[in-house]
N, C-alpha and C. Protein backbone atom coordinates (compact mmCIF):
# COMPACT_ATOMS: atom_id res chain seq x y z
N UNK A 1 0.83 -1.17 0.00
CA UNK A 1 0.00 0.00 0.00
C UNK A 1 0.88 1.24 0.00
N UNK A 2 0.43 2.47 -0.54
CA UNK A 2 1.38 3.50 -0.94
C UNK A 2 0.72 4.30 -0.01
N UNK A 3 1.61 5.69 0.26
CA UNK A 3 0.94 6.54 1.19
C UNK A 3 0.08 7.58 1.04
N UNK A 4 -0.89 7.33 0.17
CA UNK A 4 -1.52 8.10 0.02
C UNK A 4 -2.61 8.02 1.32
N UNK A 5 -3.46 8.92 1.27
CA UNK A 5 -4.83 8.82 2.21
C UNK A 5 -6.15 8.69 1.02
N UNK A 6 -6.88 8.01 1.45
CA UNK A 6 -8.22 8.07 0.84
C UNK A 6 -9.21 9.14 1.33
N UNK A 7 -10.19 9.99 0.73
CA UNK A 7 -10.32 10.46 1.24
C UNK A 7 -12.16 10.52 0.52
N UNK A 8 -12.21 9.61 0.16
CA UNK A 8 -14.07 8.68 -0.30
C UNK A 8 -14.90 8.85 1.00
N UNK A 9 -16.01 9.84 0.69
CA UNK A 9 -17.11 9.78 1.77
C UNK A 9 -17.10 10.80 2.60
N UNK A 10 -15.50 11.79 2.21
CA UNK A 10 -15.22 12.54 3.07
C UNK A 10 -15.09 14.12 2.39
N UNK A 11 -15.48 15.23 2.93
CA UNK A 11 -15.47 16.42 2.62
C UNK A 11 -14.39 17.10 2.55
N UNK A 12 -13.42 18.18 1.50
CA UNK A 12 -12.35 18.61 1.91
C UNK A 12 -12.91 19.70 2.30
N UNK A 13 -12.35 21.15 2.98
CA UNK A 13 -12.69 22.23 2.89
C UNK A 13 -13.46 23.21 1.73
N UNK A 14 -12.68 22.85 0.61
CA UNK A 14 -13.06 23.88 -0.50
C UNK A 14 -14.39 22.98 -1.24
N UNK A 15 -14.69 21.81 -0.92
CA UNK A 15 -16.49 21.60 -1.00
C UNK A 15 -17.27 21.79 -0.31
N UNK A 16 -18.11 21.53 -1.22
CA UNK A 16 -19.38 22.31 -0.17
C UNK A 16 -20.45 21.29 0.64
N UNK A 17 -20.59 21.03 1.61
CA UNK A 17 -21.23 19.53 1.91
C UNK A 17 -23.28 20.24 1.95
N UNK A 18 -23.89 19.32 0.95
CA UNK A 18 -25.01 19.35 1.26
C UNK A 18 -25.82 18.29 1.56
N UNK A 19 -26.62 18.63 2.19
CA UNK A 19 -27.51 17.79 2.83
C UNK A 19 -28.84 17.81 2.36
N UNK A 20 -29.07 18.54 1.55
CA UNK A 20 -30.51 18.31 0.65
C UNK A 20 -30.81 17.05 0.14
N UNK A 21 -32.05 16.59 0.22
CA UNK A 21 -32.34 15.50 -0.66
C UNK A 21 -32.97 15.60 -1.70
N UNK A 22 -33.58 17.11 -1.89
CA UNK A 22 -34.02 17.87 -3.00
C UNK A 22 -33.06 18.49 -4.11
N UNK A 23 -31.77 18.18 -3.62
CA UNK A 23 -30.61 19.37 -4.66
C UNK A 23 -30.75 18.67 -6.08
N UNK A 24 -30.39 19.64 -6.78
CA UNK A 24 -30.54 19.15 -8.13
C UNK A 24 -29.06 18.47 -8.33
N UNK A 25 -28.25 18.73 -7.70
CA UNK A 25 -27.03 18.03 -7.73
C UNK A 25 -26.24 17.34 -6.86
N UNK A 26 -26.88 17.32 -5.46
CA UNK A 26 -26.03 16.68 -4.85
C UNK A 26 -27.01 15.72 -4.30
N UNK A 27 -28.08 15.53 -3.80
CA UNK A 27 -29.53 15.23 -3.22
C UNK A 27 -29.03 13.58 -3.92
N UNK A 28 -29.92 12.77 -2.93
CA UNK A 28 -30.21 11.33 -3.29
C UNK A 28 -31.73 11.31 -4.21
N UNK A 29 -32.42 12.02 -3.83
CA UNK A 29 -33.82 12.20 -4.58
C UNK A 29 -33.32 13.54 -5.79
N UNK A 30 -32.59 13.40 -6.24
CA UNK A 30 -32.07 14.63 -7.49
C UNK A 30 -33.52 14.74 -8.33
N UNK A 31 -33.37 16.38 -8.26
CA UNK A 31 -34.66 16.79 -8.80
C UNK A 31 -34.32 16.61 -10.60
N UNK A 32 -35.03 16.37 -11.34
CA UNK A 32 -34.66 16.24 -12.37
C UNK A 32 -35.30 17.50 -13.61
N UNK A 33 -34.19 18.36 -14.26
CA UNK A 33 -34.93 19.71 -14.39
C UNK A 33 -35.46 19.33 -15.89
N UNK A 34 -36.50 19.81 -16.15
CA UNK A 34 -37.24 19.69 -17.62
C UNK A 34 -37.75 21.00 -17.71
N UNK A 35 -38.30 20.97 -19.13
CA UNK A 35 -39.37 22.47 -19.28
C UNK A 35 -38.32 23.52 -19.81
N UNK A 36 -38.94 25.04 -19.37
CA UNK A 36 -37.99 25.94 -19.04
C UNK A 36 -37.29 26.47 -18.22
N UNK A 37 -36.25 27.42 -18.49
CA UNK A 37 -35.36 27.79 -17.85
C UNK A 37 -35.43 29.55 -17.78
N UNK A 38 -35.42 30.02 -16.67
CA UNK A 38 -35.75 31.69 -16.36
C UNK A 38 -34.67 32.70 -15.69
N UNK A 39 -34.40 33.45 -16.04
CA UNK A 39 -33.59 34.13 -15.59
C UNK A 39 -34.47 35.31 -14.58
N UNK A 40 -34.16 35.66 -13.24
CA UNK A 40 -34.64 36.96 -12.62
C UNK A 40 -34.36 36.86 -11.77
N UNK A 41 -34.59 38.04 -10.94
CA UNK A 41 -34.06 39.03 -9.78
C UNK A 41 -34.35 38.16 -8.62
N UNK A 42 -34.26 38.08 -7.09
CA UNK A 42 -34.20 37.63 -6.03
C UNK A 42 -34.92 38.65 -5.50
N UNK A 43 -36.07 38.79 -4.89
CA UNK A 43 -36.91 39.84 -4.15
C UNK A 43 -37.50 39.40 -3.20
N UNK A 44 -37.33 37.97 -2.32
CA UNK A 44 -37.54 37.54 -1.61
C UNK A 44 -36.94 36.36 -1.09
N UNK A 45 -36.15 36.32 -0.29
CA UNK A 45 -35.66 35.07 0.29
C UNK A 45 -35.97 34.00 1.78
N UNK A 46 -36.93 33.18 1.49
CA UNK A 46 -36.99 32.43 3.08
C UNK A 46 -36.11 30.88 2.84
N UNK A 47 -35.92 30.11 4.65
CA UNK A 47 -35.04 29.02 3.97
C UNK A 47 -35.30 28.35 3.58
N UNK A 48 -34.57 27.88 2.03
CA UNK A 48 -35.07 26.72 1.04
C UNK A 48 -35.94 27.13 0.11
N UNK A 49 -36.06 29.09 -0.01
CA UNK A 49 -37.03 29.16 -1.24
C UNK A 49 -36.80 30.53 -1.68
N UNK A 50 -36.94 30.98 -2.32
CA UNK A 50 -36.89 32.14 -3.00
C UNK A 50 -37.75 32.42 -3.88
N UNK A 51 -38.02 33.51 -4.21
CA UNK A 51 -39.04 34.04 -5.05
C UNK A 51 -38.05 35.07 -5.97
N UNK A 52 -39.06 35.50 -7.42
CA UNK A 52 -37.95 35.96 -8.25
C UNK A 52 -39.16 36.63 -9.79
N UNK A 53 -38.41 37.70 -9.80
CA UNK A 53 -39.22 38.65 -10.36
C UNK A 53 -38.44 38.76 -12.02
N UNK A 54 -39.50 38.98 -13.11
CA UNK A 54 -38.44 39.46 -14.12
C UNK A 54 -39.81 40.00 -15.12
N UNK A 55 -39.11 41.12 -16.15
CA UNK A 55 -40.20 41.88 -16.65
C UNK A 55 -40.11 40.58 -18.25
N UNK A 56 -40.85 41.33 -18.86
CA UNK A 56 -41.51 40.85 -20.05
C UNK A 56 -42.73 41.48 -20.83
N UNK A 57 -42.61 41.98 -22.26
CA UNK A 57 -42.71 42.60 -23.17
C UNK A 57 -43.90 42.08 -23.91
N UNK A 58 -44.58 42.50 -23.67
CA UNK A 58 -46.07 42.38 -24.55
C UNK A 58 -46.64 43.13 -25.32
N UNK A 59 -47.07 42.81 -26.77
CA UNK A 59 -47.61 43.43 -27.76
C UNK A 59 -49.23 43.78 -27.41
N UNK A 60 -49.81 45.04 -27.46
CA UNK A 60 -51.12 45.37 -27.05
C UNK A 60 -51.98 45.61 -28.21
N UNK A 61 -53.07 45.00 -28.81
CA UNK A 61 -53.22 44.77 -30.08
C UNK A 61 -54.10 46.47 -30.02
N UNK A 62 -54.85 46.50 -29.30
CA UNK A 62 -55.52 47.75 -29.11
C UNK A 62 -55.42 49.33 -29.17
N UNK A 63 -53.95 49.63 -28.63
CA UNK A 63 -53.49 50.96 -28.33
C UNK A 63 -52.34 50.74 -29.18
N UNK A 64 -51.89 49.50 -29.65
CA UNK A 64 -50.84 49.26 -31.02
C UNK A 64 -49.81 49.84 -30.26
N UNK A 65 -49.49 49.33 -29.29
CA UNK A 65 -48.33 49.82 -28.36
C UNK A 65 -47.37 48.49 -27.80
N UNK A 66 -46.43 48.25 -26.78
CA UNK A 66 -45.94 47.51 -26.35
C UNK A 66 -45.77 47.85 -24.57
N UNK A 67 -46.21 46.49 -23.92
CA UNK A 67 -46.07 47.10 -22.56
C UNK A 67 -45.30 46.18 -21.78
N UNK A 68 -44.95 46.67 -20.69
CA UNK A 68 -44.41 45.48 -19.61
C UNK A 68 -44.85 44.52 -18.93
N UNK A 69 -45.28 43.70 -18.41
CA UNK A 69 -45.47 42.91 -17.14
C UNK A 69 -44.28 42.45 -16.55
N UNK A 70 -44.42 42.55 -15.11
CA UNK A 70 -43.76 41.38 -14.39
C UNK A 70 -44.12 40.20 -13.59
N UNK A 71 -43.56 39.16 -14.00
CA UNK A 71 -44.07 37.69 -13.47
C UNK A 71 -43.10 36.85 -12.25
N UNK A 72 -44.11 36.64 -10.92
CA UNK A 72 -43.03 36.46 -9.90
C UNK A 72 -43.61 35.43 -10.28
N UNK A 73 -41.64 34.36 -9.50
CA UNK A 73 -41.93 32.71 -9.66
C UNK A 73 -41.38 32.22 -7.87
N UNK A 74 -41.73 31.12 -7.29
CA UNK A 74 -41.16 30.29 -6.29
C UNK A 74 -40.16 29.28 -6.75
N UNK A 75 -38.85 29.31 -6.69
CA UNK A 75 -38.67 28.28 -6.51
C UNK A 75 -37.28 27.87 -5.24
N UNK A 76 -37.10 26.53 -5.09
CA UNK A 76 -36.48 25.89 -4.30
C UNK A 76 -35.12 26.41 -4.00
N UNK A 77 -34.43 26.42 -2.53
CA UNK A 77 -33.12 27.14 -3.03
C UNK A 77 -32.53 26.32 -2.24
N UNK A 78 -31.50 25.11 -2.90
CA UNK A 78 -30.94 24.26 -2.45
C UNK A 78 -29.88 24.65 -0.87
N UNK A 79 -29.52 23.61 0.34
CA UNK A 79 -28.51 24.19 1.01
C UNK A 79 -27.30 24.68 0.16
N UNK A 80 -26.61 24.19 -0.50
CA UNK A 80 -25.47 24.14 -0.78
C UNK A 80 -25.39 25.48 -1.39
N UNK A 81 -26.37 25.98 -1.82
CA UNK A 81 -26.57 27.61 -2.33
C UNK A 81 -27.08 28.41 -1.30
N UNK A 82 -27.42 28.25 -0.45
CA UNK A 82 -28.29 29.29 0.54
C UNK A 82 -27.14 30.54 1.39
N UNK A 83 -26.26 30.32 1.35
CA UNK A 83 -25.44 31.39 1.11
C UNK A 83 -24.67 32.64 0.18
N UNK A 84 -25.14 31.43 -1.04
CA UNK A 84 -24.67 32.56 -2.11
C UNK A 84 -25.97 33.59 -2.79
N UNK A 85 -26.86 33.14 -2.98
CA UNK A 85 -27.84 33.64 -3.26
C UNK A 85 -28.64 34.88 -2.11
N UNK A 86 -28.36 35.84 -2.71
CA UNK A 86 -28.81 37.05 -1.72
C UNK A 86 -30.16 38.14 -2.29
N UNK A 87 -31.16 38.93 -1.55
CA UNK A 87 -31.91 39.41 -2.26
C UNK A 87 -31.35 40.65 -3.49
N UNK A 88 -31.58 40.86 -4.56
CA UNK A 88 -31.39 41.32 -5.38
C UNK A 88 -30.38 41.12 -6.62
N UNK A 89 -30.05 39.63 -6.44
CA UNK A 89 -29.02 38.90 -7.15
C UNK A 89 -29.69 38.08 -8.27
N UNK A 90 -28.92 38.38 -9.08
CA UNK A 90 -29.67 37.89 -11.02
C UNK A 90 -29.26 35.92 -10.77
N UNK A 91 -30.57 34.99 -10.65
CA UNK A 91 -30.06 33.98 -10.33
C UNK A 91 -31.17 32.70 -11.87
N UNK A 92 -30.75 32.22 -12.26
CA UNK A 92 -30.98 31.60 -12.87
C UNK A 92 -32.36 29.84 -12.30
N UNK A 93 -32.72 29.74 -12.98
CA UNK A 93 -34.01 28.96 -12.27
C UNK A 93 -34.76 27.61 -13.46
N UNK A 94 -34.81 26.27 -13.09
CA UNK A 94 -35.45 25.77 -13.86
C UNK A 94 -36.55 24.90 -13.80
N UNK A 95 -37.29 24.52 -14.33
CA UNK A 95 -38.55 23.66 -13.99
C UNK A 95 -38.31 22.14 -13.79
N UNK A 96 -39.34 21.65 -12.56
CA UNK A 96 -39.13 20.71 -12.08
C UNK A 96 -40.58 20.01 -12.00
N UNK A 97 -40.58 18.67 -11.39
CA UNK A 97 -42.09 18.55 -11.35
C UNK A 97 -42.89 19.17 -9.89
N UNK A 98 -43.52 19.30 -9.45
CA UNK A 98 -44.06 19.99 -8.16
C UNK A 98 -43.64 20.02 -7.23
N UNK A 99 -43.07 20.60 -6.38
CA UNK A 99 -42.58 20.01 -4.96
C UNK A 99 -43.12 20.58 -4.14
N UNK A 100 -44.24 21.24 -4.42
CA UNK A 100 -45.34 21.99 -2.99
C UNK A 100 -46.89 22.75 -4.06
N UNK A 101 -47.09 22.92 -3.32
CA UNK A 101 -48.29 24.09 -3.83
C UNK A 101 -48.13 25.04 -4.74
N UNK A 102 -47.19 25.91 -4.16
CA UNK A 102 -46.72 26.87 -5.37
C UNK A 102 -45.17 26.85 -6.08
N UNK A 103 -44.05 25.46 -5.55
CA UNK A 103 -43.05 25.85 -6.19
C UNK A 103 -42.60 24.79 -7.35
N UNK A 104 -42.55 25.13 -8.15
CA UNK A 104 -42.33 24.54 -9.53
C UNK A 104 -41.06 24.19 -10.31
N UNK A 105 -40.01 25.19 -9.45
CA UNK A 105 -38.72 25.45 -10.21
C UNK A 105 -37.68 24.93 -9.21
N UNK A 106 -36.44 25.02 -9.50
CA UNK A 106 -35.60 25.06 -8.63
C UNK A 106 -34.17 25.67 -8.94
N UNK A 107 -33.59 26.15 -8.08
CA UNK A 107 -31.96 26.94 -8.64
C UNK A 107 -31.17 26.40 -8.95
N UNK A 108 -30.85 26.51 -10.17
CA UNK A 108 -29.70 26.20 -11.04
C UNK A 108 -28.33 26.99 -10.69
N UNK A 109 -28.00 28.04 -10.85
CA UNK A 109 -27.05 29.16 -10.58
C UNK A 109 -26.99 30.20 -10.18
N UNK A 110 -25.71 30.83 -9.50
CA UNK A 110 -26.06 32.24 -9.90
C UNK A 110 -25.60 32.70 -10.70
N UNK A 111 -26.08 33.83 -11.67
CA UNK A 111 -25.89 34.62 -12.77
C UNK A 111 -24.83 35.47 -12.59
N UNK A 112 -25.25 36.43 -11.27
CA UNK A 112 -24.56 38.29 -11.31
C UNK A 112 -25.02 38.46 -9.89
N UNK A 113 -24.20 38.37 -8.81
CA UNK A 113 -24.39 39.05 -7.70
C UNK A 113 -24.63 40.80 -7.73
N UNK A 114 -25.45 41.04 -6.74
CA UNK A 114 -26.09 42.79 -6.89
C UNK A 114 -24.88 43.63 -6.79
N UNK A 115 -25.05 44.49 -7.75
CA UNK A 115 -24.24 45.52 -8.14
C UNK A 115 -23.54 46.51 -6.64
């Protein structure tokens, strides 16, 4: 045997240990992402969820104009992210199958921490 150490099963510092069973990447129940994928803002953060705002451009057949809406979404915010993700941070989001009442999505990345 050579001297190395094994180090299988075990965390170094510079990973990140999660304990979700929901993570889309580290979780034993891995959420599996389908559908679409959304980009928007962080305007609400509780633990394990976030909410997330982003505008969008609509043609108004009537006044032959173009207007805004914005559409908030829920979704899941894994441990292993719950530090990086802060309110007002551009975070990326994708669809999953249901995992509550209202949350549909779950976090993929972050984009752009707030300016």
């Amino acid at each position: 045997m050579t001297g190395k150490k094994k180090t299988e099963g075990k965390a170094t510092s510079k990973e990140k240990v999660c304990n979700d069973r929901l993570c889309p990447f580290h979780g034993d129940k891995k959420l599996k992402l389908r559908g679409r994928i959304f980009e928007g803002e962080v305007i609400r953060k509780f633990h394990g969820r976030v909410t997330i705002q982003f505008e969008r451009v609509l043609y108004n057949r009537k006044f032959e104009r173009y207007e805004k809406r914005k559409t908030k979404l829920h979704a899941r915010l894994p441990d292993c992210m719950e530090n990086e993700a802060q309110i007002g941070d551009l975070i990326q989001i994708g669809e999953t199958r249901p995992i509550s009442k209202t949350i549909h999505f779950v976090v993929i990345k972050l984009v752009r921490k707030k300016a």
